[in-house]
Protein backbone atom coordinates (compact mmCIF):
# COMPACT_ATOMS: atom_id res chain seq x y z
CA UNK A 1 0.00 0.00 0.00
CA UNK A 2 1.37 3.20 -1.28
CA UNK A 3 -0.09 6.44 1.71
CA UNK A 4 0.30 10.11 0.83
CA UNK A 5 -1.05 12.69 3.29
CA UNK A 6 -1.49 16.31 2.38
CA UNK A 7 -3.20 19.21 4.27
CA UNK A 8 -6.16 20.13 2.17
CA UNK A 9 -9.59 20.91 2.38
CA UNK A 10 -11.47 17.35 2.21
CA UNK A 11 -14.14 19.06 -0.45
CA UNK A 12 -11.49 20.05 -2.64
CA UNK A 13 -9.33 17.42 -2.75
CA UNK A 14 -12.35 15.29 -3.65
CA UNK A 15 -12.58 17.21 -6.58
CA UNK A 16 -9.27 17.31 -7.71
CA UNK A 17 -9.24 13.57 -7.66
CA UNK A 18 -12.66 13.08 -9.65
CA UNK A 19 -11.30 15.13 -11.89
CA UNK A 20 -7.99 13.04 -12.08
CA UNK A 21 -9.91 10.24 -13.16
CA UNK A 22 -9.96 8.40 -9.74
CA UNK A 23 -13.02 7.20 -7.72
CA UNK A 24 -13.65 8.82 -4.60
CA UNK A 25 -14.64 5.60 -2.32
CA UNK A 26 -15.10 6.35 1.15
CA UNK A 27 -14.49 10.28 3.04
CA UNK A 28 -14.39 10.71 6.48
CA UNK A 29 -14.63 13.82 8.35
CA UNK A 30 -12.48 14.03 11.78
CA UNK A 31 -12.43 16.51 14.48
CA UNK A 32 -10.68 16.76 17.97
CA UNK A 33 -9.30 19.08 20.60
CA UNK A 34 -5.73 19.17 18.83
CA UNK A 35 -7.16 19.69 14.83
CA UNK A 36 -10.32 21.86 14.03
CA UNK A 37 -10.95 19.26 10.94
CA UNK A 38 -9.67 16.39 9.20
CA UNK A 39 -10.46 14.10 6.72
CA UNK A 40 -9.34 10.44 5.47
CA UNK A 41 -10.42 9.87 1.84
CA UNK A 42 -9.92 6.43 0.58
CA UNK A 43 -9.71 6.94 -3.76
CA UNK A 44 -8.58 4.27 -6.30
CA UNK A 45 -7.75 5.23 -9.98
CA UNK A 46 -10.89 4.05 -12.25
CA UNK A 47 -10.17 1.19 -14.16
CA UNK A 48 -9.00 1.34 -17.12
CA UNK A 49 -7.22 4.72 -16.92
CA UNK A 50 -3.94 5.30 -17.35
CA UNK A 51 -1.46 3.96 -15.09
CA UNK A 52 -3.90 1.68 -13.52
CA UNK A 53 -2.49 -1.21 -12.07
């Protein structure tokens, strides 16, 4: 399993990667007393596209 994180906000990074040709699976919103928001988003490349494996 390949993990990148990156400080963004969740709504636009799920647009950047629909637009990137991946499928946007699963989002998650987090919050707690250290972070005002987070987010896991679990994406996966359509099939198909390139540089699928």
């Amino acid at each position: 399993m390949h993990l990148q994180v990156h400080l963004r906000r969740p709504e636009q990074l799920v647009e950047r990667l629909a637009a990137a040709g991946f499928a946007v699976e699963a989002q998650l919103t987090l919050a707690s007393a250290e972070s005002a928001r987070g987010a896991l988003i679990v994406a996966r490349r359509a099939a198909g596209a390139a540089g699928a494996a």
